[in-house]
PDB file of N, CA and C in Angstrom:
ATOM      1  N   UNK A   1       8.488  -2.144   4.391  1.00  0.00           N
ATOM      2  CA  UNK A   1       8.369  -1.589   3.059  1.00  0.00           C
ATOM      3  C   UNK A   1       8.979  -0.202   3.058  1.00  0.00           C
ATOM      4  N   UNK A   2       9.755  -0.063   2.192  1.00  0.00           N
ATOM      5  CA  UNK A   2      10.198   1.113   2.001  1.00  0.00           C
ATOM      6  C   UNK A   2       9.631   2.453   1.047  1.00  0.00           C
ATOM      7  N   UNK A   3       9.577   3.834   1.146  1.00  0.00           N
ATOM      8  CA  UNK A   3       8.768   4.680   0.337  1.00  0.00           C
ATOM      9  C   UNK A   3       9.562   4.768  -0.503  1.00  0.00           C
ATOM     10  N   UNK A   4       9.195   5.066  -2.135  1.00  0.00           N
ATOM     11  CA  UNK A   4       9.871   5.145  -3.193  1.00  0.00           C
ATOM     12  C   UNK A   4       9.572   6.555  -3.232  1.00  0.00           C
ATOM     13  N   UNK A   5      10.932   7.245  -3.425  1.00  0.00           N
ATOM     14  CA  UNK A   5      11.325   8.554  -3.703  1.00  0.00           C
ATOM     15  C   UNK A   5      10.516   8.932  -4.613  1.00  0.00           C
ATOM     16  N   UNK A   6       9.541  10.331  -4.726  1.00  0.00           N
ATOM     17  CA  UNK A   6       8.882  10.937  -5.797  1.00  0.00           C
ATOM     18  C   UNK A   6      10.484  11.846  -6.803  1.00  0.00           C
ATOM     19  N   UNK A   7      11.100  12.090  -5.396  1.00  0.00           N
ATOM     20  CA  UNK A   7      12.033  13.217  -6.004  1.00  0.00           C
ATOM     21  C   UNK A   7      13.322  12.147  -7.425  1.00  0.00           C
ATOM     22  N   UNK A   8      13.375  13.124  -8.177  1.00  0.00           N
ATOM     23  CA  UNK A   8      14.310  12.433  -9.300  1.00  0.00           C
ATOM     24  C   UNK A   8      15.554  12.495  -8.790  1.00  0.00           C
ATOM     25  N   UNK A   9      15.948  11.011  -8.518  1.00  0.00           N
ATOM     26  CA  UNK A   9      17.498  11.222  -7.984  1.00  0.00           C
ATOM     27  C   UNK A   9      18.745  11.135  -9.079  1.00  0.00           C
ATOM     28  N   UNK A  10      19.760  11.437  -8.925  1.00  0.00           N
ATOM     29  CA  UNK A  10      21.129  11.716  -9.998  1.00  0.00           C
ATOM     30  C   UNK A  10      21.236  10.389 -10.980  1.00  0.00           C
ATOM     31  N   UNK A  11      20.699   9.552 -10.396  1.00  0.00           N
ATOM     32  CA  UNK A  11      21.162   8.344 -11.422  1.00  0.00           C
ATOM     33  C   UNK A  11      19.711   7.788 -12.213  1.00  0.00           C
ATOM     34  N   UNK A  12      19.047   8.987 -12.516  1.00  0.00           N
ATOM     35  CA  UNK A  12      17.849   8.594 -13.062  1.00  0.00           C
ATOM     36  C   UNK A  12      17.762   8.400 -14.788  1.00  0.00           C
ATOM     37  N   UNK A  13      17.473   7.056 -15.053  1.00  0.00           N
ATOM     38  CA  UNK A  13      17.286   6.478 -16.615  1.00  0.00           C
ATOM     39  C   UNK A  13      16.115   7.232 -16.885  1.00  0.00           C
ATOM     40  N   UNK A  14      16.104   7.328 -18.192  1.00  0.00           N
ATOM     41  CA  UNK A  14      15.025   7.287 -19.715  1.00  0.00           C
ATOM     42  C   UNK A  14      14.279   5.974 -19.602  1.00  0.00           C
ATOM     43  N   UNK A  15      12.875   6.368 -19.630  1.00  0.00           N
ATOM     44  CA  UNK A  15      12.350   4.963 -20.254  1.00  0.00           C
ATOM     45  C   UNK A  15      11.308   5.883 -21.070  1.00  0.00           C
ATOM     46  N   UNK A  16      11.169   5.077 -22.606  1.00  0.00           N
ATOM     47  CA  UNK A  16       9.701   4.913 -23.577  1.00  0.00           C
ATOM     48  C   UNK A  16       8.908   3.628 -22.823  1.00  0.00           C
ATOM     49  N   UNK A  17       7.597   4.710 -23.155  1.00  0.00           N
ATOM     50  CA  UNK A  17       6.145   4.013 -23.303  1.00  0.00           C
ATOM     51  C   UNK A  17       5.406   4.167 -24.032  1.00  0.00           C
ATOM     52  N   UNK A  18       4.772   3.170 -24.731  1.00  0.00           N
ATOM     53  CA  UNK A  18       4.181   3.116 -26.070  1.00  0.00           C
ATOM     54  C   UNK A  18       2.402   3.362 -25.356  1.00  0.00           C
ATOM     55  N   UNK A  19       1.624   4.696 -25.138  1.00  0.00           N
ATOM     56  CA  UNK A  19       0.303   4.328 -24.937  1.00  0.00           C
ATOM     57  C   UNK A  19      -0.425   5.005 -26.115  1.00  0.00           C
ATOM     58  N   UNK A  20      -1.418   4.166 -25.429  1.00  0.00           N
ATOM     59  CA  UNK A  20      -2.583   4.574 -26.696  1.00  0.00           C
ATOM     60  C   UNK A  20      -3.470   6.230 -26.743  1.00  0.00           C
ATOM     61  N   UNK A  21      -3.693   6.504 -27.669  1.00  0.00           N
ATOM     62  CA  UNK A  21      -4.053   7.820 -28.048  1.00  0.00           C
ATOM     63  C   UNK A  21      -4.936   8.548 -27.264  1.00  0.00           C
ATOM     64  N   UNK A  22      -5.667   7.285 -26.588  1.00  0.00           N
ATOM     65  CA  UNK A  22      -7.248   7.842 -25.626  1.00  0.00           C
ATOM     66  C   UNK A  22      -6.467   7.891 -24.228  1.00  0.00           C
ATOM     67  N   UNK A  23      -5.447   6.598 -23.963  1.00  0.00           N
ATOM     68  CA  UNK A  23      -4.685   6.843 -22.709  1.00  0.00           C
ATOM     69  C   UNK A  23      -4.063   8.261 -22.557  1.00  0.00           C
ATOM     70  N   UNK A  24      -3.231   8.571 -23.445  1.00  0.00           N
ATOM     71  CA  UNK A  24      -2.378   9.250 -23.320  1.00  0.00           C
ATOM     72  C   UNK A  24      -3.153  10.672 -23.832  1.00  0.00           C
ATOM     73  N   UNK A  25      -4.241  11.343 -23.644  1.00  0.00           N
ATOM     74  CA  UNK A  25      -5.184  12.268 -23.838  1.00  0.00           C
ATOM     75  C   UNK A  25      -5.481  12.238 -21.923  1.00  0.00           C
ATOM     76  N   UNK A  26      -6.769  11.401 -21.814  1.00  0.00           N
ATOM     77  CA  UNK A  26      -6.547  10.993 -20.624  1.00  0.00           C
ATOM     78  C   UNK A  26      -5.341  11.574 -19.550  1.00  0.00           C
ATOM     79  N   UNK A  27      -4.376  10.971 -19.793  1.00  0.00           N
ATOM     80  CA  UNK A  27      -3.593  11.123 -18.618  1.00  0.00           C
ATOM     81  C   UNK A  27      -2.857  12.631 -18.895  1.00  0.00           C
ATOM     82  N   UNK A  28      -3.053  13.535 -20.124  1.00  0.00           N
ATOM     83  CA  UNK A  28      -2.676  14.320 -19.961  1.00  0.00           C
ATOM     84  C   UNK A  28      -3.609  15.801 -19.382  1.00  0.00           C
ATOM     85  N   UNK A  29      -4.672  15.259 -19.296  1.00  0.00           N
ATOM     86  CA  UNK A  29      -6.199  15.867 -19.196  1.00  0.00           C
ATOM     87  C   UNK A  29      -6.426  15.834 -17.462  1.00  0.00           C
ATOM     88  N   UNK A  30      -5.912  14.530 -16.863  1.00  0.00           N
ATOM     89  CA  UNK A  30      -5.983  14.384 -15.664  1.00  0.00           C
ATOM     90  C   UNK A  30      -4.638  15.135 -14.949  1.00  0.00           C
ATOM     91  N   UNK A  31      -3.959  15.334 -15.020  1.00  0.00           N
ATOM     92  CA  UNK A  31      -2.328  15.873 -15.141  1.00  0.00           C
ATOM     93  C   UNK A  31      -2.548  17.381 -14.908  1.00  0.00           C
ATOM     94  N   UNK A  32      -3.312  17.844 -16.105  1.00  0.00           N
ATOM     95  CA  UNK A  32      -3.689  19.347 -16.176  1.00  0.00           C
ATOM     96  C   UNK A  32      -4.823  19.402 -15.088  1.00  0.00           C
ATOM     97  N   UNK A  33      -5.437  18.402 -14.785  1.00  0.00           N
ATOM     98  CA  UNK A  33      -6.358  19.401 -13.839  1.00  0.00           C
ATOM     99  C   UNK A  33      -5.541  19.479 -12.612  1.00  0.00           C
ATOM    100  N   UNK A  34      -5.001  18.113 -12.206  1.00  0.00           N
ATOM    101  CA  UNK A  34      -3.847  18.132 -10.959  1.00  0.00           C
ATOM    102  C   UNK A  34      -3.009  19.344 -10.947  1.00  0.00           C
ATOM    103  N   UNK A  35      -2.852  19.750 -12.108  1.00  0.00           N
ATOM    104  CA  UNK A  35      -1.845  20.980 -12.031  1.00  0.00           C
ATOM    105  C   UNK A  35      -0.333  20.567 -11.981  1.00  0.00           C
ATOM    106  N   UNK A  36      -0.350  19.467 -13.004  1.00  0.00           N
ATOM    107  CA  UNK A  36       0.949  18.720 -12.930  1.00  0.00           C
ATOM    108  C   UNK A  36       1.202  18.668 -14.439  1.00  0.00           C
ATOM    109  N   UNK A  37       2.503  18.086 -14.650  1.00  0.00           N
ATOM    110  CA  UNK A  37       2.773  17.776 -16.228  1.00  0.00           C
ATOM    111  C   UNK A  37       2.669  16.598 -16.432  1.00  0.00           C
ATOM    112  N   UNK A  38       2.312  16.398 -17.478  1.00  0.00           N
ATOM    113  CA  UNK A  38       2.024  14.641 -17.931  1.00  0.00           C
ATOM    114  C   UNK A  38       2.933  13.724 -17.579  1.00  0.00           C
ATOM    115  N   UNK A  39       4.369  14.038 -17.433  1.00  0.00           N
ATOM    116  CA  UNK A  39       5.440  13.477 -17.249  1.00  0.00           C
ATOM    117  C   UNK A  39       5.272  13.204 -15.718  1.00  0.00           C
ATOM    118  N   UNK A  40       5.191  14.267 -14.811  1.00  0.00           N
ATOM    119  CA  UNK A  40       4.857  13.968 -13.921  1.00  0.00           C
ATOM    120  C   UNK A  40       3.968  13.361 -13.213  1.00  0.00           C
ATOM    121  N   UNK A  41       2.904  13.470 -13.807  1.00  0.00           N
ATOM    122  CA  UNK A  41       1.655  12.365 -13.663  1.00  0.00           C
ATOM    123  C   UNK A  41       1.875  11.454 -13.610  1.00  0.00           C
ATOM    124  N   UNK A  42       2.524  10.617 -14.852  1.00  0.00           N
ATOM    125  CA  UNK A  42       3.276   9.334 -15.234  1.00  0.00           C
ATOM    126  C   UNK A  42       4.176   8.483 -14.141  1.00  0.00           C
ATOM    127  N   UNK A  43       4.945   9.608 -13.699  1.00  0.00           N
ATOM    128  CA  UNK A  43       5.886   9.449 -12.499  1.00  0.00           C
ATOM    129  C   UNK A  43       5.248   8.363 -11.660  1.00  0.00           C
ATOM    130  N   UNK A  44       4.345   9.760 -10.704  1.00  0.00           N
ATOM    131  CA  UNK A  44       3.866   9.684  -9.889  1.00  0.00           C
ATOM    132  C   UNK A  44       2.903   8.189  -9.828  1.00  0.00           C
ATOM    133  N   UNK A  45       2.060   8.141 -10.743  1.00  0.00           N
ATOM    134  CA  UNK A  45       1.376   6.907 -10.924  1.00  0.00           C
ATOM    135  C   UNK A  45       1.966   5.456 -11.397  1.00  0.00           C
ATOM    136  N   UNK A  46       3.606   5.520 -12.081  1.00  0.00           N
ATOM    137  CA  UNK A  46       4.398   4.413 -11.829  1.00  0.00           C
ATOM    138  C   UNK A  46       4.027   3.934 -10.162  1.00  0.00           C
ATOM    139  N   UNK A  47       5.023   4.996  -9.405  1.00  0.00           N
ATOM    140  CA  UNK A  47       5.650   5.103  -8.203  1.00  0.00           C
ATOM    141  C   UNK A  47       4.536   4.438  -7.624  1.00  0.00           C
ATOM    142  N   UNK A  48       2.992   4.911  -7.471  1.00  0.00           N
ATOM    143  CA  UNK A  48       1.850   4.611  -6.671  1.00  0.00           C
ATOM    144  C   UNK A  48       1.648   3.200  -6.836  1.00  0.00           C
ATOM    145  N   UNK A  49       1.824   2.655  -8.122  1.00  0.00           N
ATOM    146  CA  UNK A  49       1.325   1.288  -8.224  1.00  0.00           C
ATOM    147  C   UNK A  49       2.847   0.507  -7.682  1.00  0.00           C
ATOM    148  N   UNK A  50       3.772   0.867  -7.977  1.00  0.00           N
ATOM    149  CA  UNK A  50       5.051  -0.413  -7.029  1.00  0.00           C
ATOM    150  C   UNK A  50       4.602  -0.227  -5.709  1.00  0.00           C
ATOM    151  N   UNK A  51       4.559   1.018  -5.668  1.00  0.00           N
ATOM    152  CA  UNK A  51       4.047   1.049  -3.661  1.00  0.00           C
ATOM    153  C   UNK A  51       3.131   0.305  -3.143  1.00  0.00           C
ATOM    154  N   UNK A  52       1.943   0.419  -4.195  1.00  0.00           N
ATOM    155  CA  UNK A  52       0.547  -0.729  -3.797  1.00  0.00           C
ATOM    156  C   UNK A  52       0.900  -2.334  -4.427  1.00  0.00           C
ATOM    157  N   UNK A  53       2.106  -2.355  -4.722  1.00  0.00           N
ATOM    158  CA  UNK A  53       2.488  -3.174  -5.030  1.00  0.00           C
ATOM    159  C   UNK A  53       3.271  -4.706  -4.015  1.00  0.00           C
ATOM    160  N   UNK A  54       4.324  -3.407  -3.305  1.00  0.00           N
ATOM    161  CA  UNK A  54       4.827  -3.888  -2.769  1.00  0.00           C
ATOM    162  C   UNK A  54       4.339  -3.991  -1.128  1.00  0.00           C
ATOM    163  N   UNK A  55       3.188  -3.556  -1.058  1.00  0.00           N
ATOM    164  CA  UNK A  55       2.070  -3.416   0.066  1.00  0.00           C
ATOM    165  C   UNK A  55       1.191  -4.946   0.128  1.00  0.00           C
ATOM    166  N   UNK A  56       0.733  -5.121  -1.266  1.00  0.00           N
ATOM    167  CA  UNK A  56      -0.199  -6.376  -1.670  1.00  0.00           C
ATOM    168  C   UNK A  56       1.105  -7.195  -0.791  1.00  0.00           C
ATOM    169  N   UNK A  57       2.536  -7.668  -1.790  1.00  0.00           N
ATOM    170  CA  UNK A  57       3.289  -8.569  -1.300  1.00  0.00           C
ATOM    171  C   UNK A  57       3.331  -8.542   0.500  1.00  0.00           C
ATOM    172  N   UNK A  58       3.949  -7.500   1.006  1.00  0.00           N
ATOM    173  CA  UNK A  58       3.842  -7.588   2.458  1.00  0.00           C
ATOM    174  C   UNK A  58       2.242  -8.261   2.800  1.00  0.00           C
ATOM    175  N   UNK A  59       1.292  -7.696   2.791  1.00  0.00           N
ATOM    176  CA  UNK A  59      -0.093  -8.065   3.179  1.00  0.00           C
ATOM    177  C   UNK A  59       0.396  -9.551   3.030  1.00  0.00           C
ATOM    178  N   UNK A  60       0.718 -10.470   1.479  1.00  0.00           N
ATOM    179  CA  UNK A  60       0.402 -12.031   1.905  1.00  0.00           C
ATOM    180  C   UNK A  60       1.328 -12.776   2.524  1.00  0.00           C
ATOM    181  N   UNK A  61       2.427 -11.946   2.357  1.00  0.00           N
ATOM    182  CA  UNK A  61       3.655 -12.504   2.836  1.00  0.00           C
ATOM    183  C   UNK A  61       2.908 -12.547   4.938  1.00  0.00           C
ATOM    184  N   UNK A  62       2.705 -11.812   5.524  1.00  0.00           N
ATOM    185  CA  UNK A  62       2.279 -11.539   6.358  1.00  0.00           C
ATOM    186  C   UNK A  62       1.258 -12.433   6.517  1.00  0.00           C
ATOM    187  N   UNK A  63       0.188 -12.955   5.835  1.00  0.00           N
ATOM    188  CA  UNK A  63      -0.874 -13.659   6.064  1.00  0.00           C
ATOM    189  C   UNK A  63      -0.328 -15.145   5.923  1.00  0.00           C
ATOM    190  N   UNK A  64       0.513 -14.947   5.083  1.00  0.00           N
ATOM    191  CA  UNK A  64       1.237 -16.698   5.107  1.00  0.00           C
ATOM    192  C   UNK A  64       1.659 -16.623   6.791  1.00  0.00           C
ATOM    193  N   UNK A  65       2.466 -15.934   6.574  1.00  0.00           N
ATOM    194  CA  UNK A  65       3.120 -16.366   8.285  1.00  0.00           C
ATOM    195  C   UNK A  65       2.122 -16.547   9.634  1.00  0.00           C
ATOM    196  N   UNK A  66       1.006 -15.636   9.656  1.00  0.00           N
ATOM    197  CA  UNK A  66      -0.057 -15.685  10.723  1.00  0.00           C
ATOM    198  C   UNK A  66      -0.365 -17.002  10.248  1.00  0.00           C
ATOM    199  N   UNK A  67      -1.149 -17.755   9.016  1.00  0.00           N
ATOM    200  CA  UNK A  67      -1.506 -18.911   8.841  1.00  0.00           C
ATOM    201  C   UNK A  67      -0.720 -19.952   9.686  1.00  0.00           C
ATOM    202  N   UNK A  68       0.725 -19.388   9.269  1.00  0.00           N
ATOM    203  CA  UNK A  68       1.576 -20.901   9.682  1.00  0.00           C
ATOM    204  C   UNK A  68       1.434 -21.051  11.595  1.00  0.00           C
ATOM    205  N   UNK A  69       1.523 -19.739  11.697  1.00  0.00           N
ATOM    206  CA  UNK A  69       1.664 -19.630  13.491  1.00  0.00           C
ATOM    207  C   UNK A  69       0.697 -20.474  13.902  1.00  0.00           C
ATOM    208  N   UNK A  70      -0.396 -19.750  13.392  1.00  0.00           N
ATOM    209  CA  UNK A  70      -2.101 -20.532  13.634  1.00  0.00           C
ATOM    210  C   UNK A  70      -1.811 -22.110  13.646  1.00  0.00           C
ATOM    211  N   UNK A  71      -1.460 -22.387  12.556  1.00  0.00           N
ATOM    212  CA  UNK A  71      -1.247 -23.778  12.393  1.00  0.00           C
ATOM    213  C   UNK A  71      -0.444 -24.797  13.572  1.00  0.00           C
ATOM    214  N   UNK A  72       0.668 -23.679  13.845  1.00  0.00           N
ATOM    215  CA  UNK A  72       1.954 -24.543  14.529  1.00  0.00           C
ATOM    216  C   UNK A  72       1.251 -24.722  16.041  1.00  0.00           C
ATOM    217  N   UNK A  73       0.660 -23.566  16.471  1.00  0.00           N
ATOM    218  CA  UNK A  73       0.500 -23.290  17.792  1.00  0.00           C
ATOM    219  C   UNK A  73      -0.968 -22.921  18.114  1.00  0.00           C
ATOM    220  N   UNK A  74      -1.884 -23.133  17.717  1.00  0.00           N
ATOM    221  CA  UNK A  74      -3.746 -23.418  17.104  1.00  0.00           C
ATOM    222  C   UNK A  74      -3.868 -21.964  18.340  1.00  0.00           C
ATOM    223  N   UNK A  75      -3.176 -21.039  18.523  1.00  0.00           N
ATOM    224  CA  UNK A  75      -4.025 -19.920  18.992  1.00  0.00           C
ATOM    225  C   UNK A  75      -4.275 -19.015  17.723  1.00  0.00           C
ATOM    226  N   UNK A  76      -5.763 -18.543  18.584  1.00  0.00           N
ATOM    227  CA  UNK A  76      -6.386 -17.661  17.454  1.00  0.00           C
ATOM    228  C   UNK A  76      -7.193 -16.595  18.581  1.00  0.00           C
ATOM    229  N   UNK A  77      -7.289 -15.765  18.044  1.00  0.00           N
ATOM    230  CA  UNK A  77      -8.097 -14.345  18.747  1.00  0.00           C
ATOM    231  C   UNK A  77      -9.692 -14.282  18.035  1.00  0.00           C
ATOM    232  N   UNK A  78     -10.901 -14.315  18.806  1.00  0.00           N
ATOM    233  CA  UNK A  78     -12.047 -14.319  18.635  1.00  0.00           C
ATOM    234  C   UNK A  78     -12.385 -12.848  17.811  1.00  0.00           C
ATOM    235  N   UNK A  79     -13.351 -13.030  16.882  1.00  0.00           N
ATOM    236  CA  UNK A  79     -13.578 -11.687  16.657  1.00  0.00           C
ATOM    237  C   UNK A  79     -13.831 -10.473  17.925  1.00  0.00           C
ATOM    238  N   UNK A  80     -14.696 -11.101  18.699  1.00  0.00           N
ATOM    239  CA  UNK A  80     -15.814 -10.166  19.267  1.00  0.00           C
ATOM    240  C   UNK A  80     -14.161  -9.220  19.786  1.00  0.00           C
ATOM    241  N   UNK A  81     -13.210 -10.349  20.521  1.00  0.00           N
ATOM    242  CA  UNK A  81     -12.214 -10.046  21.575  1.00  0.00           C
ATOM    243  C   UNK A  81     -11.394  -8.837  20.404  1.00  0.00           C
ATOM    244  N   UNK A  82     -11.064  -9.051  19.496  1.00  0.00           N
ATOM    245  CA  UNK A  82     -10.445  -8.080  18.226  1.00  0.00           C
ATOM    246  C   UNK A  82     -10.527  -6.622  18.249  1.00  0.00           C
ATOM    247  N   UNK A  83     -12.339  -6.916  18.554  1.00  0.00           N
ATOM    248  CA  UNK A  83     -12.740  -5.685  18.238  1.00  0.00           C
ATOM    249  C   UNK A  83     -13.176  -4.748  18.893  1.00  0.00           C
ATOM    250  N   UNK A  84     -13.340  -5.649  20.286  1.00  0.00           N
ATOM    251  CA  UNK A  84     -13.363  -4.771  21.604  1.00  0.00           C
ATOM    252  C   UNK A  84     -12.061  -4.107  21.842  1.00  0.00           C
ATOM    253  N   UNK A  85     -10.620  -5.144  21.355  1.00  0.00           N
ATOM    254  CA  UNK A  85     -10.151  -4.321  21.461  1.00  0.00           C
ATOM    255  C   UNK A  85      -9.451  -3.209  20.996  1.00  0.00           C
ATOM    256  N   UNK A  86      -9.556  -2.871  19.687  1.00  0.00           N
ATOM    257  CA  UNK A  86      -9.807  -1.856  18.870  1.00  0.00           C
ATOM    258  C   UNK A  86     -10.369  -0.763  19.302  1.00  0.00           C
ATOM    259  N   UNK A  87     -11.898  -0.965  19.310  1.00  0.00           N
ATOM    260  CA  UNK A  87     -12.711   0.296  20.383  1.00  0.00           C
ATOM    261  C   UNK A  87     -12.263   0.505  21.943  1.00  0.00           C
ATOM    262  N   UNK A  88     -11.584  -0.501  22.372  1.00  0.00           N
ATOM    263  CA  UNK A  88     -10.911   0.471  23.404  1.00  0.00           C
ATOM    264  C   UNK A  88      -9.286   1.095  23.229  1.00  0.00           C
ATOM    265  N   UNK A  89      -8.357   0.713  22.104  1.00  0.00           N
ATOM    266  CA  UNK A  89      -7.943   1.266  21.759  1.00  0.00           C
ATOM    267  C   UNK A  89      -8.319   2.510  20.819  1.00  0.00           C
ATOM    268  N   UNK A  90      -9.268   2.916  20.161  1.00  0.00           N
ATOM    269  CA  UNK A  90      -9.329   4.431  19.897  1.00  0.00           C
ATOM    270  C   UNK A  90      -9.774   5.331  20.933  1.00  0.00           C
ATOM    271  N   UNK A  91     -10.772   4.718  21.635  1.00  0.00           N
ATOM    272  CA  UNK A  91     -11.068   5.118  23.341  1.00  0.00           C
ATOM    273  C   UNK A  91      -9.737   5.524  23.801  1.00  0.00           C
ATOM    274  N   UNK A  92      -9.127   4.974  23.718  1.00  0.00           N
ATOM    275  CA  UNK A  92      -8.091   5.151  25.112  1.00  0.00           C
ATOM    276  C   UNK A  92      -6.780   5.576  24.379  1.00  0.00           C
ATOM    277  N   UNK A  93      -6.284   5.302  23.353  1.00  0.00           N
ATOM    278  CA  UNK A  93      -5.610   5.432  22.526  1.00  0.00           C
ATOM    279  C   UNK A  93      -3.667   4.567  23.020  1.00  0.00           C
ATOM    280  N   UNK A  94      -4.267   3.727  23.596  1.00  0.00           N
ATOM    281  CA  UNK A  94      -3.518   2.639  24.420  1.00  0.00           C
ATOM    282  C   UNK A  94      -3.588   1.919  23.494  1.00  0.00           C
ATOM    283  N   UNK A  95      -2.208   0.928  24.071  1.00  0.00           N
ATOM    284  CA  UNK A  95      -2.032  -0.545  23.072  1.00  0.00           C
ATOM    285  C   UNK A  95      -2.235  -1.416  24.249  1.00  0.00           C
ATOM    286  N   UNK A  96      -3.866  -2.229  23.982  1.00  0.00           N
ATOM    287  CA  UNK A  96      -3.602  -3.286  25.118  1.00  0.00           C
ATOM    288  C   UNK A  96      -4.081  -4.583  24.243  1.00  0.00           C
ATOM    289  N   UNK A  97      -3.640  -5.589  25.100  1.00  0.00           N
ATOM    290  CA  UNK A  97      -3.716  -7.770  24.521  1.00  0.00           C
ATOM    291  C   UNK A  97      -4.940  -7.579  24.806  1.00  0.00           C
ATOM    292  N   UNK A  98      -4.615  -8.622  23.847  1.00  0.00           N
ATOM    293  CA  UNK A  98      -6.403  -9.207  23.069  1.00  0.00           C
ATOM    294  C   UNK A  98      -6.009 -10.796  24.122  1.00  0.00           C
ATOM    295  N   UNK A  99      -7.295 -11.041  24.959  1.00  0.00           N
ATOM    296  CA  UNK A  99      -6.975 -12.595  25.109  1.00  0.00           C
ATOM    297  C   UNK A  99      -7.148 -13.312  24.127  1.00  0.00           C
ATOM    298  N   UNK A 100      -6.112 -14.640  24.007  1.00  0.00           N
ATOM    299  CA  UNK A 100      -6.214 -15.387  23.055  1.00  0.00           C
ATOM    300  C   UNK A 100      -6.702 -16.964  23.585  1.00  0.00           C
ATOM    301  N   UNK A 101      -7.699 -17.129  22.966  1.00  0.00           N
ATOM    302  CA  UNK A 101      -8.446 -18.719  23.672  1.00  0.00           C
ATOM    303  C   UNK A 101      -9.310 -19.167  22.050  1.00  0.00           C
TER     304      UNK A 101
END
């Protein structure tokens, strides 16, 4: 996944948005306390949702494929084994295999 530029680059379009009166109070209310301009607010909170956007897609795209592996080749990693090794990776701050049975 790639980060979407906050900064406005040279080939940047115009777009209208039609919001509603309480939205657009709102987001200019939240904006001012950020210490930002509404416009920028706007930006910024496009940008946040394609990002969590394109995060969701990776996540299932990713879970399809573990499914299929699972499927093709029936290994799977036990919880307990997961999560031991987790806690010994922040312990140790090592990358070590999980047995898989």
């Amino acid at each position: 996944m790639s980060k979407i530029s906050s900064k406005t680059d040279s080939k940047s379009s115009t777009t209208s948005i039609k919001l509603s009166e309480t939205l657009k109070k709102h987001s200019a209310t939240a904006a001012k306390e950020l210490g930002m301009t509404t416009h920028a607010f706007m930006v910024e909170a496009i940008k946040r949702a394609t990002e969590q956007q394109s995060m969701r897609h990776s996540f299932i795209r990713d879970a399809i494929e573990s499914r299929k592996s699972t499927i093709k080749t029936g290994k799977v990693t036990q919880l307990e084994d997961a999560l031991e090794r987790i806690r010994l990776q922040v312990a140790s701050k090592k990358t070590l295999k999980v047995k898989q049975g």
